[in-house]
Every structure is written in structure tokens, then in C-alpha cells.
C-alpha atoms as a PDB file:
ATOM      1  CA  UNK A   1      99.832 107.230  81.556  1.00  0.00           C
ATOM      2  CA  UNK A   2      96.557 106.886  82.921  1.00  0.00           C
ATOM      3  CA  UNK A   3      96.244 106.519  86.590  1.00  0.00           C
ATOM      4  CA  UNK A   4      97.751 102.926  87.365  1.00  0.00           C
ATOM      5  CA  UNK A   5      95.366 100.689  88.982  1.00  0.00           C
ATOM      6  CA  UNK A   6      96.471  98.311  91.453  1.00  0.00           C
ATOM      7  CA  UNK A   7      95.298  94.896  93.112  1.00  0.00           C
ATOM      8  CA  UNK A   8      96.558  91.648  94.161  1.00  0.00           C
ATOM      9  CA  UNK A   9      98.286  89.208  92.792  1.00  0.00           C
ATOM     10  CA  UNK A  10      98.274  85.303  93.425  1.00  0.00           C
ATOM     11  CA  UNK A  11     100.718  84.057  90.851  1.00  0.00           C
ATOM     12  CA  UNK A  12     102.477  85.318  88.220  1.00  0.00           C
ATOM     13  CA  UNK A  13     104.749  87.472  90.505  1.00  0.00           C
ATOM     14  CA  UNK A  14     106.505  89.943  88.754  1.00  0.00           C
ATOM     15  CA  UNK A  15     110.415  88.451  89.829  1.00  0.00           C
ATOM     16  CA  UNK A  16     112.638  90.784  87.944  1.00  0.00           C
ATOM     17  CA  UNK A  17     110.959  93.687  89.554  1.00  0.00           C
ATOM     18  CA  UNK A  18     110.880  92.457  92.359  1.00  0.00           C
ATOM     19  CA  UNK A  19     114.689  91.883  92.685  1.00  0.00           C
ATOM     20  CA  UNK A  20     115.565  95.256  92.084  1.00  0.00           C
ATOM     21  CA  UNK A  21     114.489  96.012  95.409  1.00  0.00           C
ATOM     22  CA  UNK A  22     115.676  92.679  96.746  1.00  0.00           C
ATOM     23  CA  UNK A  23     118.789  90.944  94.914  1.00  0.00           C
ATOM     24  CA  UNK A  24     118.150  87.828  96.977  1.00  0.00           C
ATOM     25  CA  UNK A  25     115.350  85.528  95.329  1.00  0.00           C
ATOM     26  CA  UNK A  26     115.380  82.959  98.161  1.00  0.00           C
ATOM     27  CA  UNK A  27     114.420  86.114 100.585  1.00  0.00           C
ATOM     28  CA  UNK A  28     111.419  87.240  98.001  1.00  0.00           C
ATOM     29  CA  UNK A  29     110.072  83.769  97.976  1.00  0.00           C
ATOM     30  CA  UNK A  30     109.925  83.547 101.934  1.00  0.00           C
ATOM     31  CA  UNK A  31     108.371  86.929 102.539  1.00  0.00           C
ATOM     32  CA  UNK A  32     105.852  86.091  99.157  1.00  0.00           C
ATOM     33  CA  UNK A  33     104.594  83.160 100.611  1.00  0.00           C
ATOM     34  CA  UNK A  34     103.711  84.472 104.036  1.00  0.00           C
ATOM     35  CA  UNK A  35     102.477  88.452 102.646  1.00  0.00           C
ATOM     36  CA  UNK A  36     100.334  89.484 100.302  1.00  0.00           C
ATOM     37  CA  UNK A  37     101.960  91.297  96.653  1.00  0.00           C
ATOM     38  CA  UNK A  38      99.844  94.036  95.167  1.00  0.00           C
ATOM     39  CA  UNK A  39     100.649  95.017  91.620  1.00  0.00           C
ATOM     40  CA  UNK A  40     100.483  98.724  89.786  1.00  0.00           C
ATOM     41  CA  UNK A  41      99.079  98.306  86.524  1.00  0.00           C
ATOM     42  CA  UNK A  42      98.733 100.627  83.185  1.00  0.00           C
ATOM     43  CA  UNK A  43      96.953  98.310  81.015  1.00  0.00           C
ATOM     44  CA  UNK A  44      97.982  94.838  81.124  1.00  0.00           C
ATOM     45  CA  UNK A  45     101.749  96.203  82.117  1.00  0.00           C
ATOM     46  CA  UNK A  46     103.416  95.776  85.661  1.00  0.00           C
ATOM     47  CA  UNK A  47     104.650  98.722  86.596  1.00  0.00           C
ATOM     48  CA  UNK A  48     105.201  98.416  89.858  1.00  0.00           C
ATOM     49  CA  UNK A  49     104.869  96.165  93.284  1.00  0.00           C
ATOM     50  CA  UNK A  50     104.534  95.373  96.636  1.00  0.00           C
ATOM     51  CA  UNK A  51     104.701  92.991  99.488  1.00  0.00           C
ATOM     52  CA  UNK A  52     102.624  93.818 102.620  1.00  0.00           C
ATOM     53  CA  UNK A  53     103.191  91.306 105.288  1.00  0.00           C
ATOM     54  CA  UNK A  54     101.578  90.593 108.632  1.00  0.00           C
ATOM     55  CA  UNK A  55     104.021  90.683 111.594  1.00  0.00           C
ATOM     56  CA  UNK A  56     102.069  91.100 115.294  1.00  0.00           C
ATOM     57  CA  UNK A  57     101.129  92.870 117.503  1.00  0.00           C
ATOM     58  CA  UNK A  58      98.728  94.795 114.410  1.00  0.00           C
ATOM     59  CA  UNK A  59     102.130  95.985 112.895  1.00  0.00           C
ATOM     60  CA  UNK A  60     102.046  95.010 108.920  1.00  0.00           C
ATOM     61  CA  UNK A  61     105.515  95.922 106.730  1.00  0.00           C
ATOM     62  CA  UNK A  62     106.002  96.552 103.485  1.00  0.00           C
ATOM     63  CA  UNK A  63     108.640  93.982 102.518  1.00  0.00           C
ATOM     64  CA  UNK A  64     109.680  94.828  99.195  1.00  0.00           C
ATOM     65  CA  UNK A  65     108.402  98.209  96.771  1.00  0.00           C
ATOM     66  CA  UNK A  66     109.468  98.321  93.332  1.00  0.00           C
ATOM     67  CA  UNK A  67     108.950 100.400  90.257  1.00  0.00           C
ATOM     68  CA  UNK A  68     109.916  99.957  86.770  1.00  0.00           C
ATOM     69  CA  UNK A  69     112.362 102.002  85.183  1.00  0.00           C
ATOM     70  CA  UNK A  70     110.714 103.763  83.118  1.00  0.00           C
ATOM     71  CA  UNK A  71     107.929 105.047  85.514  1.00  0.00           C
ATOM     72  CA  UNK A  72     109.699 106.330  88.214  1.00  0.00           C
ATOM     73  CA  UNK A  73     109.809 109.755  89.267  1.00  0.00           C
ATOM     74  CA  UNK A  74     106.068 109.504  88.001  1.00  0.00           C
ATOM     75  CA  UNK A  75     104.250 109.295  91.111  1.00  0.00           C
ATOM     76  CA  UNK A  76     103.761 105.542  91.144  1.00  0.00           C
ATOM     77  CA  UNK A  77     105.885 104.501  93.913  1.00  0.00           C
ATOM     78  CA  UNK A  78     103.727 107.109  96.200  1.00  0.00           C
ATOM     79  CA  UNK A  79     100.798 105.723  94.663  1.00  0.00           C
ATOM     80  CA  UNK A  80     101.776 102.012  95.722  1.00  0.00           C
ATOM     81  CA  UNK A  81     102.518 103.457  99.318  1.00  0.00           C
ATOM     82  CA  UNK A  82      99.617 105.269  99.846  1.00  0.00           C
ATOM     83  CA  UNK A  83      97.505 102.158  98.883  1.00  0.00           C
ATOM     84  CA  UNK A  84      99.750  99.722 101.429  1.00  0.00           C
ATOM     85  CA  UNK A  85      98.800 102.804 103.892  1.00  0.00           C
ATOM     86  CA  UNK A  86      95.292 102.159 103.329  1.00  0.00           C
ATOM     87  CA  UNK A  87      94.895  98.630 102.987  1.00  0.00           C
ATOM     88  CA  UNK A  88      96.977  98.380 106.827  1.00  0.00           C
ATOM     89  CA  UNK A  89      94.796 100.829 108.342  1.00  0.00           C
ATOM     90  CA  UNK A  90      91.734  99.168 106.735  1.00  0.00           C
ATOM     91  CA  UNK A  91      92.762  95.966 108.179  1.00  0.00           C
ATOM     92  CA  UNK A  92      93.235  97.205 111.274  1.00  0.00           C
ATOM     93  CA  UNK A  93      96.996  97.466 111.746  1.00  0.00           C
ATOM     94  CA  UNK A  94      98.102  99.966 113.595  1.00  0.00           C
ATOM     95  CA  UNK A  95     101.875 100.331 112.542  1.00  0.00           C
ATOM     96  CA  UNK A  96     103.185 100.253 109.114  1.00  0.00           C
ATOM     97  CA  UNK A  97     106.831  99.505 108.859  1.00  0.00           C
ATOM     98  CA  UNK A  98     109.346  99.755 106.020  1.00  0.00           C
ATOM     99  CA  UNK A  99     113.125  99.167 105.931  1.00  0.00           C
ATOM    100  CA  UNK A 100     115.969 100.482 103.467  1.00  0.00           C
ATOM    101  CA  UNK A 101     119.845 101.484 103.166  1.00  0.00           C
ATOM    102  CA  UNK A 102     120.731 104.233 104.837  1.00  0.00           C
ATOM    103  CA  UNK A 103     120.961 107.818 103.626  1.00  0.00           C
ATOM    104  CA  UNK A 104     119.299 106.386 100.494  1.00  0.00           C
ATOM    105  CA  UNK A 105     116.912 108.460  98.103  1.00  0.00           C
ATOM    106  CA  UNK A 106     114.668 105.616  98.978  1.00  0.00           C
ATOM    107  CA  UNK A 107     114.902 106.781 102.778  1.00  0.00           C
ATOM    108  CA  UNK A 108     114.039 110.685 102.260  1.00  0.00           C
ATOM    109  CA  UNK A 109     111.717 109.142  99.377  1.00  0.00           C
ATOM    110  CA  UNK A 110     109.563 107.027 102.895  1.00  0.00           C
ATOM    111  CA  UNK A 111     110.336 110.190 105.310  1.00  0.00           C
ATOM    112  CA  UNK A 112     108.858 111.995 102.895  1.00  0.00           C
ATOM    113  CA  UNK A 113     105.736 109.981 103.002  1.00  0.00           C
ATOM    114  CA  UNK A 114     105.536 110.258 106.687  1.00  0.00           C
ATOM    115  CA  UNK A 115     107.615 107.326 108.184  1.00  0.00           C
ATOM    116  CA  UNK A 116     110.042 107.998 110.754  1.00  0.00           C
ATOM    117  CA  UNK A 117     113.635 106.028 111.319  1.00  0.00           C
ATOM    118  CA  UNK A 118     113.434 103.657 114.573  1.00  0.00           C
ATOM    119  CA  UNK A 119     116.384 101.615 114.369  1.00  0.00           C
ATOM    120  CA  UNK A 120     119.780 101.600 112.394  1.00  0.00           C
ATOM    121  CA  UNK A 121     121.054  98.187 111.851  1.00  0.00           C
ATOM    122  CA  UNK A 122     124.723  99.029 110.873  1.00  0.00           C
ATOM    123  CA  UNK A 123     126.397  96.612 108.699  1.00  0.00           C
ATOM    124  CA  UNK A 124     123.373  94.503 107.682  1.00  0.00           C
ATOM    125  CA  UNK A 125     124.362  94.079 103.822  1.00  0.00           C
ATOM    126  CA  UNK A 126     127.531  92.873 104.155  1.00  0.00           C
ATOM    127  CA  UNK A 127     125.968  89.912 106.860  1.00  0.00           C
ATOM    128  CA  UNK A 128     122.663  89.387 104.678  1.00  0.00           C
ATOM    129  CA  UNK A 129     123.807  89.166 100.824  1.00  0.00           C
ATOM    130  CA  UNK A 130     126.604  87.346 100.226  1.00  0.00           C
ATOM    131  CA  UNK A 131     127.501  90.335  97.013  1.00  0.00           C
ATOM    132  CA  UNK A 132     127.665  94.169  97.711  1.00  0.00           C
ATOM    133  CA  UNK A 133     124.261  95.677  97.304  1.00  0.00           C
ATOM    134  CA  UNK A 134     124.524  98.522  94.938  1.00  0.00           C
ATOM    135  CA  UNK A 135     121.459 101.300  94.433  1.00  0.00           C
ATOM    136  CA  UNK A 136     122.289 104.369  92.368  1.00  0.00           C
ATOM    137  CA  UNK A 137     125.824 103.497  92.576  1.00  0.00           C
ATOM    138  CA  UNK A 138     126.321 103.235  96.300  1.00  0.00           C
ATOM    139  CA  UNK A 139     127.238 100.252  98.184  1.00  0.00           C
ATOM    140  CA  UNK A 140     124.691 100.154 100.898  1.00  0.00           C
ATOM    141  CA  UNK A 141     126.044  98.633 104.078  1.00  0.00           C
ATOM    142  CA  UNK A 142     123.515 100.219 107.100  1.00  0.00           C
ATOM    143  CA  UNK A 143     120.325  99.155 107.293  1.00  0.00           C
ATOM    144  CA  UNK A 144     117.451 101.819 108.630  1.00  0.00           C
ATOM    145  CA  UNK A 145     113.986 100.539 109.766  1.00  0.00           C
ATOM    146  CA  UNK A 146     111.377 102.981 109.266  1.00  0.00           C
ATOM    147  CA  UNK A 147     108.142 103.262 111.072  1.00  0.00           C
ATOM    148  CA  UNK A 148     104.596 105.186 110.373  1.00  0.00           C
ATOM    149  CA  UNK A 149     101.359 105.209 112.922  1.00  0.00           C
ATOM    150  CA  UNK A 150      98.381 104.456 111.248  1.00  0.00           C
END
């Protein structure tokens, strides 16, 4: 795989991936229309996304990351990061933010990229999706909002 090389997309979103980061399609579709997606590409393939959306108070978050399957562990989901990173600081936001389950490899995965943990929302999946949210064969039930100066 050659470097991927991302951009924005208008239309075309690419659903399925992004509902493995967010099993509720009513909750993509709200944060879609009011952020922006950017999309990893090798080729003409997705293989991975973002939504990057403007809150206040120059504090952007990153709504929804996803990578396919078969090109994680690759370095594309630090790829996608670093470029939400750089487009927030370019824009002149000042805070990036990013939320996830608790003790997830998706949280050590975001520490590792320099956020920090601000706020634990404890029992947030079992009040926002009406199924159990499962990732690597967890039930996630805490929430943890993550935070990273730009």
C-alpha cells in the first residue's frame, strides 16, 4: 500500500464504515450534515474516514474515525488523525476533541497520539443506543471524552 491520500468528501459517504465506529445511522447523519468527512484513499478504495466538526469556542471534534478491516494496524488510523490535527490547527481551532468507550484499545490508541481524558460519562451506551455496543468483544458502557491542545 502506497501512502493513502486523503481529502474531502461531499457525497458518497462511505456508511458501512462509518457505522463501525457509530452503530447509530440517525447519529452519523446529524453530525455529517453539520461537519466535514475526510476520506483515506489507496486508489479509488475507501479505506478509512472521518468527521471533523465545528463546536465553539475554536474547539473542533472528531466525531466519528474509522478504518477498514483489512488496513488496520497499518498506520492509517494515525494517518487520518494526524491530518484532523492539522486541518484544526490550520483552521485555527485551538482544541481538538475526541470521545470513545472506556479502557478501549481505541482510548490508549488517542492517548497515544497525545489526547488526554477530561471527562468520564459513565453509563452513556446503555442511555444512547437502544442495543449493547460491542468493540472487540466488550460491551462498552462508559463513555471517556478525550481532549488535545493544538
Amino acid at each position: 500500500m502506497n501512502k493513502p491520500e486523503i481529502k474531502e468528501i461531499y457525497q458518497n459517504y462511505p456508511l458501512s464504515l462509518l457505522l463501525e465506529a457509530d452503530p447509530d445511522v440517525k447519529k452519523i447523519e446529524k453530525y455529517l450534515n453539520k461537519g466535514h468527512c475526510f476520506a483515506a484513499f489507496d486508489g479509488l478504495r475507501t479505506i478509512g474516514v472521518y468527521v471533523l466538526k465545528d463546536l465553539k469556542n475554536k474547539t473542533a471534534e472528531i466525531m466519528n474515525i474509522a478504518v477498514s478491516e483489512q488496513y488496520r494496524r497499518q498506520g492509517v488510523g494515525r494517518l487520518l488523525i494526524q491530518d484532523a490535527i492539522t486541518r484544526a490547527r490550520n483552521d485555527g481551532f485551538e482544541t481538538l476533541l475526541i470521545a470513545t468507550g472506556k479502557d478501549s484499545f481505541q482510548q490508549y490508541f488517542y492517548e497515544s497520539c497525545g489526547f488526554s481524558v477530561y471527562e468520564t460519562d459513565e453509563g452513556y451506551f446503555s442511555r444512547a443506543y437502544p442495543q449493547p455496543v460491542v468493540d472487540n468483544g466488550v460491551v462498552l458502557t462508559d463513555l471517556v471524552r478525550l481532549s488535545l491542545k493544538l
